[in-house]
PDB file of N, CA and C in Angstrom:
ATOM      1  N   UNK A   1     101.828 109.072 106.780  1.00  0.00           N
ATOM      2  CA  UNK A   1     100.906 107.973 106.673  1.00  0.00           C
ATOM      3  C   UNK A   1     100.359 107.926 105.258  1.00  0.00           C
ATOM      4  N   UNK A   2     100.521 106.808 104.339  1.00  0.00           N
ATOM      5  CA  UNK A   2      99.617 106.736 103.557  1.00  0.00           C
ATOM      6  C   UNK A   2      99.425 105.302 103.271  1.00  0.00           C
ATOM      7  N   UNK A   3      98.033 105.437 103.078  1.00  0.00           N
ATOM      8  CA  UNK A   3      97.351 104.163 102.866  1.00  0.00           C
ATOM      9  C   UNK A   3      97.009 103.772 101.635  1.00  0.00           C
ATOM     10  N   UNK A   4      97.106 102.148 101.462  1.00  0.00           N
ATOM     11  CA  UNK A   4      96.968 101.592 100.253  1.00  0.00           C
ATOM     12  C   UNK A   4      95.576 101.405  99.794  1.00  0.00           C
ATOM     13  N   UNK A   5      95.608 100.696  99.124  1.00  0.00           N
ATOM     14  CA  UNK A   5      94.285  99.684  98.446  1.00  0.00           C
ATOM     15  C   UNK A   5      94.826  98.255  98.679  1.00  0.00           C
ATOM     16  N   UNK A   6      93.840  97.439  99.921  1.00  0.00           N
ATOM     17  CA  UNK A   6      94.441  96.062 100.068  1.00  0.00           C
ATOM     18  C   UNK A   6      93.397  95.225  98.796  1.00  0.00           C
ATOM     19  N   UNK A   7      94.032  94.009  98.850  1.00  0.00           N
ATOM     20  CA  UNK A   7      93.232  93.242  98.321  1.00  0.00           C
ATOM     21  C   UNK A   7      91.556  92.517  99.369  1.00  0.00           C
ATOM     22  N   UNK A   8      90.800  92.348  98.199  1.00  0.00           N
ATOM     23  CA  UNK A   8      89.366  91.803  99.294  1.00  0.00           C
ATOM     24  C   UNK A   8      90.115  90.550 100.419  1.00  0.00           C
ATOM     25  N   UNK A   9      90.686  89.906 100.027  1.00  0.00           N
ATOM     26  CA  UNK A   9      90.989  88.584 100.851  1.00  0.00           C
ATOM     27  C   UNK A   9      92.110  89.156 101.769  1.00  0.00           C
ATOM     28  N   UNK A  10      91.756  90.349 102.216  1.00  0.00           N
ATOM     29  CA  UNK A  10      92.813  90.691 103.436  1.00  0.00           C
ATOM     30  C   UNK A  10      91.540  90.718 104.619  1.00  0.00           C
ATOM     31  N   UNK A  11      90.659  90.856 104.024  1.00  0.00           N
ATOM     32  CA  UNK A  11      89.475  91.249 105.034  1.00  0.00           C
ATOM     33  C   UNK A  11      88.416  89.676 105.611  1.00  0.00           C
ATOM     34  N   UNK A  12      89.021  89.376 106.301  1.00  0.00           N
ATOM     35  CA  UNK A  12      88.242  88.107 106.576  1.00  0.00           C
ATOM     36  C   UNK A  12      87.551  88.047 107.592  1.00  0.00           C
ATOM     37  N   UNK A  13      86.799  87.221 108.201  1.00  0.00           N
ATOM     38  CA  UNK A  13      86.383  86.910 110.080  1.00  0.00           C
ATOM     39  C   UNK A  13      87.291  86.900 110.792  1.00  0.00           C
ATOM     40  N   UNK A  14      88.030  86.530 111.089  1.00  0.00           N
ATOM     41  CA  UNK A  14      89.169  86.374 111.824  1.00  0.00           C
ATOM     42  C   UNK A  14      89.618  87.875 111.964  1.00  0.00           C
ATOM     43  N   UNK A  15      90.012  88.693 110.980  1.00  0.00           N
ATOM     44  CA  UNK A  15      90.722  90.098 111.237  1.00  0.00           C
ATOM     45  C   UNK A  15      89.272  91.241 112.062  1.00  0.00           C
ATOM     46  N   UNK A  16      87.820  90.666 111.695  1.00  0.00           N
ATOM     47  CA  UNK A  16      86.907  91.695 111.971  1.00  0.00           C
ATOM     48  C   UNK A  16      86.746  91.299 113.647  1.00  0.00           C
ATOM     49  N   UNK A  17      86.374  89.972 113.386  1.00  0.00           N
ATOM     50  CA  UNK A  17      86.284  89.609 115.048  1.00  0.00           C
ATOM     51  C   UNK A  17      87.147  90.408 116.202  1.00  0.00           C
ATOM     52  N   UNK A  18      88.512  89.908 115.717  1.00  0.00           N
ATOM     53  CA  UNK A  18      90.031  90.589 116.420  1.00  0.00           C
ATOM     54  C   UNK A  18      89.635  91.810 116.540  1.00  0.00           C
ATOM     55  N   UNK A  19      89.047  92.828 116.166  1.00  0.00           N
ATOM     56  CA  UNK A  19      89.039  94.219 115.856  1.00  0.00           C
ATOM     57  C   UNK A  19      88.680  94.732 117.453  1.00  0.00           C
ATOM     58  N   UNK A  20      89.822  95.313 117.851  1.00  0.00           N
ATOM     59  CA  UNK A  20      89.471  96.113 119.610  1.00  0.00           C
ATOM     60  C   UNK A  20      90.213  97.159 119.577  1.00  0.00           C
ATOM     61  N   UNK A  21      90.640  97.650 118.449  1.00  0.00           N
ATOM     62  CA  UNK A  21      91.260  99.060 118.571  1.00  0.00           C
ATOM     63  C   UNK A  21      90.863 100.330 119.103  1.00  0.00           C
ATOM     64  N   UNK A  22      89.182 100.582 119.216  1.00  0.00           N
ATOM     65  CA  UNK A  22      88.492 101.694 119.706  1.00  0.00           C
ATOM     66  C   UNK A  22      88.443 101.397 121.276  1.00  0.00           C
ATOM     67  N   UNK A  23      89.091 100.146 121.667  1.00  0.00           N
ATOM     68  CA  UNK A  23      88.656  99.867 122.979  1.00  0.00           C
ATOM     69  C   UNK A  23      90.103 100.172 123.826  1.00  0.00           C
ATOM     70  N   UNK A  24      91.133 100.014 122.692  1.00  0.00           N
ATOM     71  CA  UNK A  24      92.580  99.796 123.350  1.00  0.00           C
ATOM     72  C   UNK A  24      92.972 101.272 123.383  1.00  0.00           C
ATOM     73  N   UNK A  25      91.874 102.777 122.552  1.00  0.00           N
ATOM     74  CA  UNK A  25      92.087 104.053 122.522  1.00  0.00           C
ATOM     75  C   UNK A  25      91.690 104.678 123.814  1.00  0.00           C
ATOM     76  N   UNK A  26      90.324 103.943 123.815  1.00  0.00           N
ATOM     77  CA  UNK A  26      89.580 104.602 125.102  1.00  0.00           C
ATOM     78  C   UNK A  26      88.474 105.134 124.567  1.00  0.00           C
ATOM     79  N   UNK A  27      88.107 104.935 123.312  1.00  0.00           N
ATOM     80  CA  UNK A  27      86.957 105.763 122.602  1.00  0.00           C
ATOM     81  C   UNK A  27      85.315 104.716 122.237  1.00  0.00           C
ATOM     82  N   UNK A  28      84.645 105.358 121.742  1.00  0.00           N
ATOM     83  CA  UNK A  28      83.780 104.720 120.957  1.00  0.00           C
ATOM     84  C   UNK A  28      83.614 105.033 119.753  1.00  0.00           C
ATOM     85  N   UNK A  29      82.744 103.838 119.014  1.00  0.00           N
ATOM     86  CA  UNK A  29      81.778 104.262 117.692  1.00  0.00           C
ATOM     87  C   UNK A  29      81.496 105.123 117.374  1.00  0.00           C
ATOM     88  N   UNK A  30      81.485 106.073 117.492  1.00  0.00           N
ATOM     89  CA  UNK A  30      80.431 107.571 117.130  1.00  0.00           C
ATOM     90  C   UNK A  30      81.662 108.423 116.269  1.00  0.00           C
ATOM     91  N   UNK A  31      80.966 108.470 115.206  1.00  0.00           N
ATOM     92  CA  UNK A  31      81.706 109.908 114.517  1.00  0.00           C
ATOM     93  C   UNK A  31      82.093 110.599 114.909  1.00  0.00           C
ATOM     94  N   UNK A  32      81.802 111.186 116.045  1.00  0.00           N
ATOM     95  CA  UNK A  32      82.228 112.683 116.679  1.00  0.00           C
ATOM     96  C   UNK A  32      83.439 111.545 117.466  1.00  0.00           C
ATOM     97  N   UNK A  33      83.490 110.908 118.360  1.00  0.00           N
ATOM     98  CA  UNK A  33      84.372 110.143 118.916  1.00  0.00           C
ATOM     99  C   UNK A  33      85.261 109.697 117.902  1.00  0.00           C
ATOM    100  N   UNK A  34      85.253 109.301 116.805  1.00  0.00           N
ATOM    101  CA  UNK A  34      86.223 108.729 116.074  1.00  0.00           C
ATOM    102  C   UNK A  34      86.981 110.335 115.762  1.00  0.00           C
ATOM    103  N   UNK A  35      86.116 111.299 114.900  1.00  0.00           N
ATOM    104  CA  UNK A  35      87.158 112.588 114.436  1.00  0.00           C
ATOM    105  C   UNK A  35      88.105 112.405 115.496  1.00  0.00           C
ATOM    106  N   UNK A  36      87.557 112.846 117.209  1.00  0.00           N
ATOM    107  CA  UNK A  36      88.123 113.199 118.075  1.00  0.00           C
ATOM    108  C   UNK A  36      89.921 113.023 117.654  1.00  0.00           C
ATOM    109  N   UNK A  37      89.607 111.298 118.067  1.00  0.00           N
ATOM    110  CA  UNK A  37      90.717 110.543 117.958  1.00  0.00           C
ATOM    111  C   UNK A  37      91.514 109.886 116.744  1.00  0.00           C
ATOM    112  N   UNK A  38      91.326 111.110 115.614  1.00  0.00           N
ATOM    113  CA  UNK A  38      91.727 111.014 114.363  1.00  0.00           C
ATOM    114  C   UNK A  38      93.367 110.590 114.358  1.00  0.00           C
ATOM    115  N   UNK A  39      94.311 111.687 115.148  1.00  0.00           N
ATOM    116  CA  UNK A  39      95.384 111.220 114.772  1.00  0.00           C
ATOM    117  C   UNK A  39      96.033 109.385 115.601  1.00  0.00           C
ATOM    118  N   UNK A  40      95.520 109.119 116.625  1.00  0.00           N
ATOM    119  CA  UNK A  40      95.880 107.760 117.308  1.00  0.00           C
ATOM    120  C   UNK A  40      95.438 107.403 115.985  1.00  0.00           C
ATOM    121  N   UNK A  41      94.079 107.003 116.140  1.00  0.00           N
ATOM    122  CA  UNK A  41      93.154 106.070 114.568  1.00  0.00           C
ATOM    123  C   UNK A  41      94.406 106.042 113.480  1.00  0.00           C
ATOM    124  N   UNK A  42      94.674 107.117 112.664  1.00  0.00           N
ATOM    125  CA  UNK A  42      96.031 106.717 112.097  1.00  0.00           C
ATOM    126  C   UNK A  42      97.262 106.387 111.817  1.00  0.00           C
ATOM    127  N   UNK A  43      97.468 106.079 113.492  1.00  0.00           N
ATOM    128  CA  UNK A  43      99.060 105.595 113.611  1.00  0.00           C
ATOM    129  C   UNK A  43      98.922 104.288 113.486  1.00  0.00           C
ATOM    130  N   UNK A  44      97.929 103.741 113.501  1.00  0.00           N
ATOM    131  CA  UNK A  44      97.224 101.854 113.261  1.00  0.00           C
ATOM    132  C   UNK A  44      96.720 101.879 112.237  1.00  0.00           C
ATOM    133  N   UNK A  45      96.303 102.667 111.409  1.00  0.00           N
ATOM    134  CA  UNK A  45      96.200 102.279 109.803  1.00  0.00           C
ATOM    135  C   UNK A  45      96.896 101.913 109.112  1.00  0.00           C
ATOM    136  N   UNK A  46      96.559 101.075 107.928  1.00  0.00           N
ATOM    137  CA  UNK A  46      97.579 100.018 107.285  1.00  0.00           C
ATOM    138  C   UNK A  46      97.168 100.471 106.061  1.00  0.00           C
ATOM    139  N   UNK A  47      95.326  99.954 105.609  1.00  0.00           N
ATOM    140  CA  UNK A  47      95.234  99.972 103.828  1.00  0.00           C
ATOM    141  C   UNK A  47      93.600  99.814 104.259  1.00  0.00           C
ATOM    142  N   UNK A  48      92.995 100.109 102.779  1.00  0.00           N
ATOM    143  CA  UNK A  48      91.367 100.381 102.902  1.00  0.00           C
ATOM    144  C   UNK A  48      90.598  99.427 101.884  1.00  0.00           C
ATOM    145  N   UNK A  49      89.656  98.992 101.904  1.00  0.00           N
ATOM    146  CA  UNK A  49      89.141  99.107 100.672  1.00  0.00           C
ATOM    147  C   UNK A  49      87.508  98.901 100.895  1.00  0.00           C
ATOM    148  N   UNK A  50      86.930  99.599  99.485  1.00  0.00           N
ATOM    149  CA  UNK A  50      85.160  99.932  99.775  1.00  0.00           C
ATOM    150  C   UNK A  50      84.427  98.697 100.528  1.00  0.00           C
ATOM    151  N   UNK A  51      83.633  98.953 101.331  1.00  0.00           N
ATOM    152  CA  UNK A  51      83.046  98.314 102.610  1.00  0.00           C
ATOM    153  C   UNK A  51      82.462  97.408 101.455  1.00  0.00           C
ATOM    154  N   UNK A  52      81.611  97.951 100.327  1.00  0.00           N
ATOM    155  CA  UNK A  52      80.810  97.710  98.975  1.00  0.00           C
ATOM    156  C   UNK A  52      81.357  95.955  98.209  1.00  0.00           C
ATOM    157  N   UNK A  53      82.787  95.952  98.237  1.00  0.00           N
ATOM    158  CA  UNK A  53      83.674  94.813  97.721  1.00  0.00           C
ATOM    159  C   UNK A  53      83.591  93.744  98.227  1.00  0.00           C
ATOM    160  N   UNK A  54      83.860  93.921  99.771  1.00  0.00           N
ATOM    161  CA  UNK A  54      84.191  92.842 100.620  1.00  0.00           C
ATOM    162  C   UNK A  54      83.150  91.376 100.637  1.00  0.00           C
ATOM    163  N   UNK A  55      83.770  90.340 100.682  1.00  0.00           N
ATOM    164  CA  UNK A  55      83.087  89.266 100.488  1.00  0.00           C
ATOM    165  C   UNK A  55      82.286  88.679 102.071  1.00  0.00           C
ATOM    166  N   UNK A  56      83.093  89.313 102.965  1.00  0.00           N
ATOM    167  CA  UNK A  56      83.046  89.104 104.720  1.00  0.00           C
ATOM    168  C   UNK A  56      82.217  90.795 105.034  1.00  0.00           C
ATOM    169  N   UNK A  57      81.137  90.199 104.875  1.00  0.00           N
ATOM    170  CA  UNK A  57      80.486  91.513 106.119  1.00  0.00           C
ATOM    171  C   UNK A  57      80.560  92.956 104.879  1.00  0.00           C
ATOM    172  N   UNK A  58      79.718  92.694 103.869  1.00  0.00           N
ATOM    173  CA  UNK A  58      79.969  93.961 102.755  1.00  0.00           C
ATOM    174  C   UNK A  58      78.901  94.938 103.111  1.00  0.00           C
ATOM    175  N   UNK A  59      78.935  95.872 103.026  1.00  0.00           N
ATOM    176  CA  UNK A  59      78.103  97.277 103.651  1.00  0.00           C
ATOM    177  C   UNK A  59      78.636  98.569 102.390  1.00  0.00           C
ATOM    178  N   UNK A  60      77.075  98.639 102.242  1.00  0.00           N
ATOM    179  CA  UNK A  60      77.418  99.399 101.198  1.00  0.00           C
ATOM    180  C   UNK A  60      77.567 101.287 102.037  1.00  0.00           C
ATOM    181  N   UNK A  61      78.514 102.400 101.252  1.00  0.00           N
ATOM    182  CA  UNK A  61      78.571 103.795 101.861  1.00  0.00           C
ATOM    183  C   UNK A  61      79.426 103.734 102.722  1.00  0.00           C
ATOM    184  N   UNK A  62      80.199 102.232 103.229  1.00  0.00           N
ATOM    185  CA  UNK A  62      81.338 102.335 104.082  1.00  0.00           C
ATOM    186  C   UNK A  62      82.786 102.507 103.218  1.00  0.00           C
ATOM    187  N   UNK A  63      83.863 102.554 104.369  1.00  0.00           N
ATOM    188  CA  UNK A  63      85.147 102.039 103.838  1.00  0.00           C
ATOM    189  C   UNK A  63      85.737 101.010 104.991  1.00  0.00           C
ATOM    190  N   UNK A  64      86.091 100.023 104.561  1.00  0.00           N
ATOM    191  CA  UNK A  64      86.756  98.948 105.176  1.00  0.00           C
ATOM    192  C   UNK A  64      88.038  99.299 105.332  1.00  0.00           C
ATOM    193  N   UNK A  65      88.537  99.413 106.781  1.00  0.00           N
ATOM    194  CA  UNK A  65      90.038 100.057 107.204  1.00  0.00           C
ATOM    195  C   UNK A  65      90.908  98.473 108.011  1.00  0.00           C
ATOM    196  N   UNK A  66      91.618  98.348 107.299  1.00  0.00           N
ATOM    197  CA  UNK A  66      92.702  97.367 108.341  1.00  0.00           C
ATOM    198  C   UNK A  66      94.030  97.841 108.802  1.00  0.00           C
ATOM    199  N   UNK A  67      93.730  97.821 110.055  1.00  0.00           N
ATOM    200  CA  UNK A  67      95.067  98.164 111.426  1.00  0.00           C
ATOM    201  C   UNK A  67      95.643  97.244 111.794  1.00  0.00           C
ATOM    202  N   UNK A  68      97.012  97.524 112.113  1.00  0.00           N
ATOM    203  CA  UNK A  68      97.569  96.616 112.661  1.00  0.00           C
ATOM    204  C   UNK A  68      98.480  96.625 114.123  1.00  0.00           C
ATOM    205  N   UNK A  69      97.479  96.430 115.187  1.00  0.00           N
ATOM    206  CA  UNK A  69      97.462  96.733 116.453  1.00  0.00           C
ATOM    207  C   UNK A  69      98.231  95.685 117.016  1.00  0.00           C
ATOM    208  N   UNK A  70      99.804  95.691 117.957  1.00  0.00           N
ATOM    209  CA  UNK A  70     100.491  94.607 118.804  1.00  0.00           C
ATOM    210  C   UNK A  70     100.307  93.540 117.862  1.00  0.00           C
ATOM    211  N   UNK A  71     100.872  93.907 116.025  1.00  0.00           N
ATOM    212  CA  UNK A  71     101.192  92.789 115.895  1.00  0.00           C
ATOM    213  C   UNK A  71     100.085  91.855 114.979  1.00  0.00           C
ATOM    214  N   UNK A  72      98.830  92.564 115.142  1.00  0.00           N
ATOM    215  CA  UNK A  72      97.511  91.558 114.661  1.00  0.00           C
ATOM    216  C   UNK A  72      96.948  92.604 113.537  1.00  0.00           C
ATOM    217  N   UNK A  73      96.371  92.198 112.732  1.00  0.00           N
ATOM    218  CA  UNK A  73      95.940  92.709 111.357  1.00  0.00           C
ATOM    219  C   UNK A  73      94.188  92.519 112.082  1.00  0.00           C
ATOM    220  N   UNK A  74      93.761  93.703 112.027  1.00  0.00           N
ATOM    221  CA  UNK A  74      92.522  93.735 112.626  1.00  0.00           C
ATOM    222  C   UNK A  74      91.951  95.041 111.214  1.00  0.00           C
ATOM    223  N   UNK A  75      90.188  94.516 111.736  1.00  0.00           N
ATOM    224  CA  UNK A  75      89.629  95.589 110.182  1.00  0.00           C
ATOM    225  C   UNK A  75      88.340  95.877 110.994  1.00  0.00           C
ATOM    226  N   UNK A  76      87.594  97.288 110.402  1.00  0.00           N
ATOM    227  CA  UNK A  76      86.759  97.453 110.558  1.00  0.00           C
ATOM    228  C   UNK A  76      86.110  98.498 109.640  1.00  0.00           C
ATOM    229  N   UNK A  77      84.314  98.415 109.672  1.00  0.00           N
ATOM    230  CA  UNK A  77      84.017  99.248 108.582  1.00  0.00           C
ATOM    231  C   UNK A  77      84.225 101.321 109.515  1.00  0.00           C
ATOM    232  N   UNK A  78      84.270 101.534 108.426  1.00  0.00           N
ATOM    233  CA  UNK A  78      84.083 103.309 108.732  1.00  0.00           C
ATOM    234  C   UNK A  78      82.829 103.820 107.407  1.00  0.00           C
ATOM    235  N   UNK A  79      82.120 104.838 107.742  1.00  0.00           N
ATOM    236  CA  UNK A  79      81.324 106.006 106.982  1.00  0.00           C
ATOM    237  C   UNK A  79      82.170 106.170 106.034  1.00  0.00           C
ATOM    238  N   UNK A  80      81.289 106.778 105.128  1.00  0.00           N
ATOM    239  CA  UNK A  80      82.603 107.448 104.197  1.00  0.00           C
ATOM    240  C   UNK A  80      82.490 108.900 104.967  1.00  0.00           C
ATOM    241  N   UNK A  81      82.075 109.652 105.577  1.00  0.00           N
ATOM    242  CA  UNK A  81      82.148 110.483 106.141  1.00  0.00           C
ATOM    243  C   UNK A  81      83.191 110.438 107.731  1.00  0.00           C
ATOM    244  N   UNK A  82      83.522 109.312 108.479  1.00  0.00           N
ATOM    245  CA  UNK A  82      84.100 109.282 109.318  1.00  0.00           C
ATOM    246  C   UNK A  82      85.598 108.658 108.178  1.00  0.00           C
ATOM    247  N   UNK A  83      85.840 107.888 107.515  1.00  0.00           N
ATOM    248  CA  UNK A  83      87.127 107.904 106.570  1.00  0.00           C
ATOM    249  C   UNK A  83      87.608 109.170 106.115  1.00  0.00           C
ATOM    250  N   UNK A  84      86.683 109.984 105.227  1.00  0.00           N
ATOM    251  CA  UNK A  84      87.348 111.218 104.822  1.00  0.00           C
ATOM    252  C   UNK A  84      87.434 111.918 106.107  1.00  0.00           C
ATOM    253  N   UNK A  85      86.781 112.497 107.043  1.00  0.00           N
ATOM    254  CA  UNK A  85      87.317 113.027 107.972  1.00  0.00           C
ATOM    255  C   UNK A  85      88.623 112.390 108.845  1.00  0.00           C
ATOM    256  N   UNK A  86      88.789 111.578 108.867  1.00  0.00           N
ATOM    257  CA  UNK A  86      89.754 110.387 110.008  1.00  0.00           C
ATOM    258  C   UNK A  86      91.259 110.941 109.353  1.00  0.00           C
ATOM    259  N   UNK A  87      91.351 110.583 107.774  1.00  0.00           N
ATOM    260  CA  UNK A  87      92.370 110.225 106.446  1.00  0.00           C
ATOM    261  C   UNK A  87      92.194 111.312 105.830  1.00  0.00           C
ATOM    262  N   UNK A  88      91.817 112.550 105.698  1.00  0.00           N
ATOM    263  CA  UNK A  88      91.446 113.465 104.965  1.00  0.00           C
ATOM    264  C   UNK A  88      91.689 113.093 103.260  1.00  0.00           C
ATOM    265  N   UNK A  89      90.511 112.522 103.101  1.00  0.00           N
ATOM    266  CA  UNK A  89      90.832 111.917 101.480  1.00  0.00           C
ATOM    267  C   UNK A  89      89.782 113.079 100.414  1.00  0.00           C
TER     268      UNK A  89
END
Protein backbone atom coordinates (compact mmCIF):
# COMPACT_ATOMS: atom_id res chain seq x y z
CA UNK A 1 0.00 0.00 0.00
CA UNK A 2 1.21 3.33 -0.62
CA UNK A 3 -0.45 6.40 -0.66
CA UNK A 4 -0.24 9.51 -2.63
CA UNK A 5 -0.75 13.21 -2.25
CA UNK A 6 -4.20 13.88 -4.12
CA UNK A 7 -4.98 17.08 -5.38
CA UNK A 8 -7.54 19.56 -3.09
CA UNK A 9 -10.32 19.18 -5.83
CA UNK A 10 -10.46 15.43 -5.23
CA UNK A 11 -12.09 16.22 -1.95
CA UNK A 12 -15.51 17.56 -2.51
CA UNK A 13 -19.30 17.12 -0.89
CA UNK A 14 -20.25 14.59 -2.83
CA UNK A 15 -17.09 12.17 -1.91
CA UNK A 16 -17.55 13.29 2.12
CA UNK A 17 -21.28 12.79 2.16
CA UNK A 18 -20.78 9.15 0.31
CA UNK A 19 -18.31 8.34 3.09
CA UNK A 20 -19.78 4.83 4.92
CA UNK A 21 -16.72 2.93 5.07
CA UNK A 22 -16.57 2.64 9.05
CA UNK A 23 -20.10 1.41 8.71
CA UNK A 24 -19.47 -1.20 5.82
CA UNK A 25 -16.29 -2.46 8.53
CA UNK A 26 -18.46 -2.79 11.44
CA UNK A 27 -16.51 -0.19 13.44
CA UNK A 28 -16.72 3.29 14.75
CA UNK A 29 -15.09 6.77 15.09
CA UNK A 30 -12.91 6.32 17.95
CA UNK A 31 -9.20 6.02 17.69
CA UNK A 32 -8.92 3.00 19.56
CA UNK A 33 -11.65 1.54 17.02
CA UNK A 34 -10.00 2.85 14.01
CA UNK A 35 -6.14 1.40 15.20
CA UNK A 36 -8.20 -1.74 15.82
CA UNK A 37 -9.17 -1.97 12.24
CA UNK A 38 -5.97 -0.60 10.80
CA UNK A 39 -5.26 -3.20 8.29
CA UNK A 40 -9.19 -3.38 6.51
CA UNK A 41 -8.90 0.82 6.80
CA UNK A 42 -5.97 0.26 4.37
CA UNK A 43 -7.06 -2.00 1.82
CA UNK A 44 -9.61 1.18 0.85
CA UNK A 45 -7.03 3.74 0.94
CA UNK A 46 -6.27 5.55 -2.14
CA UNK A 47 -4.31 9.16 -1.34
CA UNK A 48 -4.31 11.91 1.56
CA UNK A 49 -4.00 15.28 1.86
CA UNK A 50 -3.78 17.88 5.10
CA UNK A 51 -7.40 18.22 6.48
CA UNK A 52 -5.64 22.14 6.81
CA UNK A 53 -5.85 22.57 2.58
CA UNK A 54 -9.11 21.42 1.78
CA UNK A 55 -11.53 23.93 0.42
CA UNK A 56 -14.76 21.42 1.49
CA UNK A 57 -14.90 20.95 5.25
CA UNK A 58 -11.00 22.15 6.20
CA UNK A 59 -10.02 21.13 9.84
CA UNK A 60 -7.03 22.03 10.98
CA UNK A 61 -4.47 18.76 12.94
CA UNK A 62 -6.36 16.40 10.58
CA UNK A 63 -5.45 14.35 7.48
CA UNK A 64 -8.00 14.04 4.77
CA UNK A 65 -8.01 10.23 3.52
CA UNK A 66 -9.90 9.20 0.21
CA UNK A 67 -11.10 5.44 -0.25
CA UNK A 68 -12.38 3.90 -2.73
CA UNK A 69 -15.13 1.56 -1.56
CA UNK A 70 -17.48 -0.72 -4.48
CA UNK A 71 -16.31 1.54 -6.88
CA UNK A 72 -17.06 5.17 -5.20
CA UNK A 73 -14.28 7.61 -4.22
CA UNK A 74 -15.39 8.43 -0.69
CA UNK A 75 -13.12 10.82 1.94
CA UNK A 76 -12.91 11.44 5.32
CA UNK A 77 -10.98 13.47 7.93
CA UNK A 78 -8.52 11.36 10.37
CA UNK A 79 -6.19 12.82 13.59
CA UNK A 80 -2.92 13.05 12.75
CA UNK A 81 -2.55 10.64 15.45
CA UNK A 82 -5.18 8.06 14.12
CA UNK A 83 -3.29 8.57 10.27
CA UNK A 84 0.14 7.90 11.63
CA UNK A 85 -1.05 5.09 13.60
CA UNK A 86 -3.63 3.62 10.73
CA UNK A 87 -0.47 4.29 7.70
CA UNK A 88 2.44 4.19 9.95
CA UNK A 89 3.89 7.48 8.54
Amino acid sequence: MNLVELPVDSFDWIRWRNFDLFHKLGTICRTYNLLQMREAIREYAIGYISGEKLFCRPKRNTMAVMFLVDDEFQWCHLTIEEFNGIFRV
